[in-house]
Protein backbone atom coordinates (compact mmCIF):
# COMPACT_ATOMS: atom_id res chain seq x y z
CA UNK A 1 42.11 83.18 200.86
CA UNK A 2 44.24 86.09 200.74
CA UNK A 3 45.20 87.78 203.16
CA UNK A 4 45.21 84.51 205.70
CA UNK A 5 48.39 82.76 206.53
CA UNK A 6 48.06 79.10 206.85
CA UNK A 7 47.63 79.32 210.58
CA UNK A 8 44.73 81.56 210.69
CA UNK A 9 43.30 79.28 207.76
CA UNK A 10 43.77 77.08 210.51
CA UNK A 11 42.02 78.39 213.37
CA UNK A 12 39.30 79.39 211.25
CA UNK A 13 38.70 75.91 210.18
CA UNK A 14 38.97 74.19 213.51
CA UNK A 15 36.47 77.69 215.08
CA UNK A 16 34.27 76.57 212.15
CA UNK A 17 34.41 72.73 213.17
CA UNK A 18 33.81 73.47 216.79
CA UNK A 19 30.50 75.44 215.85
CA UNK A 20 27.09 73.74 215.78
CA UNK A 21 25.71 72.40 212.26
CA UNK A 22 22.91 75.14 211.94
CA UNK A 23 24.99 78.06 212.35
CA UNK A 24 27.77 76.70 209.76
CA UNK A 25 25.10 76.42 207.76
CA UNK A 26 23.51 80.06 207.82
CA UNK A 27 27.32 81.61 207.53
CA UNK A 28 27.42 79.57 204.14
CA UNK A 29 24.13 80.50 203.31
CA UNK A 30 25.17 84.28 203.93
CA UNK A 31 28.13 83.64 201.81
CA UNK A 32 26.35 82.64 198.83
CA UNK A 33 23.72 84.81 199.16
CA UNK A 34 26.36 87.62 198.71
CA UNK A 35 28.28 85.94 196.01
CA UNK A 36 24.80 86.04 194.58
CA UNK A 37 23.49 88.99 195.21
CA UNK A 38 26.69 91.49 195.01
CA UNK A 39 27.90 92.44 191.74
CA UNK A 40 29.23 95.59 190.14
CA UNK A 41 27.88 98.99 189.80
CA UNK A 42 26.70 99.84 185.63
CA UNK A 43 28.77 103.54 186.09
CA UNK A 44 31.50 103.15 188.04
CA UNK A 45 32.20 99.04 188.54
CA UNK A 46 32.74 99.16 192.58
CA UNK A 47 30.97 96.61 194.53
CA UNK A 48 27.03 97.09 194.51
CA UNK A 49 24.15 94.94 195.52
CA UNK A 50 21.98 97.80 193.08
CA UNK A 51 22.60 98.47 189.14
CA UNK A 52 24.27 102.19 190.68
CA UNK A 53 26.15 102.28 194.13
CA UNK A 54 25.41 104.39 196.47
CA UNK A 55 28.67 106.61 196.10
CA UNK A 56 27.11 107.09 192.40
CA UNK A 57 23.94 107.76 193.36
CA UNK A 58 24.78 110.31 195.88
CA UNK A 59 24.31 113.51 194.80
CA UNK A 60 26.04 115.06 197.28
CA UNK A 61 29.67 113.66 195.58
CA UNK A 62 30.98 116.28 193.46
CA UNK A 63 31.15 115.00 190.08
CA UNK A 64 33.87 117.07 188.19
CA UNK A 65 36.63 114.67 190.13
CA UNK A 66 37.03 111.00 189.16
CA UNK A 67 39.17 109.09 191.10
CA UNK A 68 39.95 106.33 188.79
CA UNK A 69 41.52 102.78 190.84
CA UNK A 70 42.30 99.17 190.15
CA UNK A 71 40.00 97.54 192.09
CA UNK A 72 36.93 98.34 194.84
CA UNK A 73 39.86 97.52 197.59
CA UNK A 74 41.28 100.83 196.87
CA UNK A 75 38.32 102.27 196.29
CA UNK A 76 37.59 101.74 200.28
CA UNK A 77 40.72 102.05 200.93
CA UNK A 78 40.66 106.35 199.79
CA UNK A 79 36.79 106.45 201.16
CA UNK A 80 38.22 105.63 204.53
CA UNK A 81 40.62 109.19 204.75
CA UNK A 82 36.90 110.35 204.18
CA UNK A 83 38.92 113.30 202.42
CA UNK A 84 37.71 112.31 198.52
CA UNK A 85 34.38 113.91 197.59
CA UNK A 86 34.64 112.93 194.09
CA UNK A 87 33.36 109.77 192.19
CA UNK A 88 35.41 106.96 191.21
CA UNK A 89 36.27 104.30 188.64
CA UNK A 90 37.12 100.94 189.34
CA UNK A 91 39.45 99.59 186.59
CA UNK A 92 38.96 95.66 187.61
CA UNK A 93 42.65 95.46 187.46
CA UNK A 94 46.11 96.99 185.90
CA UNK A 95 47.68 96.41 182.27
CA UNK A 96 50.02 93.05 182.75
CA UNK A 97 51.50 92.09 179.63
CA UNK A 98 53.48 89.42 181.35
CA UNK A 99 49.87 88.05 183.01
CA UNK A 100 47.97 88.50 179.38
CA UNK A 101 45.99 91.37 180.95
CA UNK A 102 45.29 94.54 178.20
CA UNK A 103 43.48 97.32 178.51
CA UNK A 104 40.89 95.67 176.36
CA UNK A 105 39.85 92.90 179.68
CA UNK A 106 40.12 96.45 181.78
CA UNK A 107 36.95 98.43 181.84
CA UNK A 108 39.53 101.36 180.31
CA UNK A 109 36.68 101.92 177.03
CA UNK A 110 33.96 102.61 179.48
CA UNK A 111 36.20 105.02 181.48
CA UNK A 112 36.90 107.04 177.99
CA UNK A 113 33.13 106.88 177.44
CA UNK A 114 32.32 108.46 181.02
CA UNK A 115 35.14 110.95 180.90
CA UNK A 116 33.95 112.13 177.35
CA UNK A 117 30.03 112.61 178.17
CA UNK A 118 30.42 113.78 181.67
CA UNK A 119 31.27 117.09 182.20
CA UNK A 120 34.70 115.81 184.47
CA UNK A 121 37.58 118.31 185.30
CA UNK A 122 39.82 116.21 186.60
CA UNK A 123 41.02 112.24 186.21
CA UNK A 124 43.44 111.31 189.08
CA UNK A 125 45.40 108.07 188.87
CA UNK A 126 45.28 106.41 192.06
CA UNK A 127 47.45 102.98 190.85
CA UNK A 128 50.12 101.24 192.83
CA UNK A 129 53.02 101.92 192.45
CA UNK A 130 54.39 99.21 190.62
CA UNK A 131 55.38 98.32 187.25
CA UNK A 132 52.00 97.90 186.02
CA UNK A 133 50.74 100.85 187.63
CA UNK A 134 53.04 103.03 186.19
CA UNK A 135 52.03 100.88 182.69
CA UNK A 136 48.50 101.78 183.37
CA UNK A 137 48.55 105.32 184.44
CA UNK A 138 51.08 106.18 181.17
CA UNK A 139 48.37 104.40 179.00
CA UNK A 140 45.37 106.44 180.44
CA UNK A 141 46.71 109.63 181.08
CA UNK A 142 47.46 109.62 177.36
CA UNK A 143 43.67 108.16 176.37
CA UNK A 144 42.65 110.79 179.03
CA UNK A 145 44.44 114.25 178.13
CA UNK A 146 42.52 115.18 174.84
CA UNK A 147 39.28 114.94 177.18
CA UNK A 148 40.75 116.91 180.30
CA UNK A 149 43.21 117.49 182.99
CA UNK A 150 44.58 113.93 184.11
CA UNK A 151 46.91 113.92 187.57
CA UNK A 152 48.18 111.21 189.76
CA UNK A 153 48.21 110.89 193.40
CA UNK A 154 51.32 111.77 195.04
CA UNK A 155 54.01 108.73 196.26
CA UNK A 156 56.63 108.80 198.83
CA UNK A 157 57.74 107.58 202.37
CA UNK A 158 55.00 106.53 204.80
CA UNK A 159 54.04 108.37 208.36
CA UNK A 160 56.40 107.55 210.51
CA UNK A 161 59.09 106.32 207.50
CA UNK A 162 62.89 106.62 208.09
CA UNK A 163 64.84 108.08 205.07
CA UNK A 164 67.29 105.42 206.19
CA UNK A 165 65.09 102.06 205.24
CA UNK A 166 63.57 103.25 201.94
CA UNK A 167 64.90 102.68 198.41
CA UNK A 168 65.63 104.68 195.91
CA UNK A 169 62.67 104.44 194.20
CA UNK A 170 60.53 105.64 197.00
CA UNK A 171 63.22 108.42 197.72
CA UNK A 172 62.72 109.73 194.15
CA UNK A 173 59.23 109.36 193.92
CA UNK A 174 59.06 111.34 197.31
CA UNK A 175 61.44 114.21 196.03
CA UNK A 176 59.30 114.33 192.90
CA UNK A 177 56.01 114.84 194.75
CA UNK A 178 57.87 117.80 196.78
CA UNK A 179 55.76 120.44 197.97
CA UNK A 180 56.12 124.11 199.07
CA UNK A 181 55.38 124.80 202.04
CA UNK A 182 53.92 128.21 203.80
């Protein structure tokens, strides 16, 4: 899985062999259930047990933002700063040539779509920053600019960061997302 190293793979297994039969049994009952059960949101493709997630069906989210990611990880990963009260758009991945991934397997056509008939003010990128992030965001920004104002979240060094340790990349990236201050 990823995420676990093969020694936690390991002490899961052996935790999972020392547990009686019935309760193995109801945690892979719970897992299929989910596997199941969960499947994507029709507006904004996060995550949903329902045809519309909660985060799209709360009324409360203010819809002229769309926060527009590569997959429902980053999507809770902003939702945790609790600072985003926009809506969001879950991409299902990024434009890799090199892995045979084009905007045509990305749900890019139903972004267009949303941006187009919804009355949106603002697009922000929130990709990695990677090559295929950078592939992605040029690609949509210039899908996205006939239909309105298309920004991207800011990079740079991390909390705590040393100017010492960080490349160049990050370096420029940070002096390009400068801002004033007072």
């Amino acid at each position: 899985m990823p995420g676990i190293g093969p020694r936690t793979a390991q002490r899961l297994a052996l935790h999972l062999l020392r547990q009686p039969e019935e309760r193995v049994r109801s945690f892979a009952d719970a897992m299929l259930a989910a596997k199941s059960q969960v499947g994507q949101c029709q507006k904004c493709f996060h995550l949903s047990a329902d045809p519309i997630c909660e985060i799209c069906r709360n009324e409360g989210r203010d819809s002229e933002f769309l926060c527009v990611v590569a997959d429902s990880r980053d999507l809770l990963a902003l939702e945790r700063t609790k600072e985003f009260k926009g809506l969001y758009h879950v991409l299902g991945g990024l434009i890799s040539p090199m892995d045979g991934v084009g905007p045509e397997i990305l749900n890019v056509s139903s972004l267009v779509k949303r941006v187009d008939a919804d009355d949106v003010d603002e697009v922000i990128l929130a990709l990695t920053p990677s090559v295929e992030g950078d592939t992605t965001s040029l690609y949509l920004a210039r899908l996205l600019k006939p239909f309105t104002k298309v920004s991207r979240i800011a990079y740079g060094l991390p909390v705590g960061g040393e100017l010492e340790y960080a490349d160049e990349v990050t370096l420029t990236r940070a002096l390009e997302g400068r801002q004033t201050l007072g």
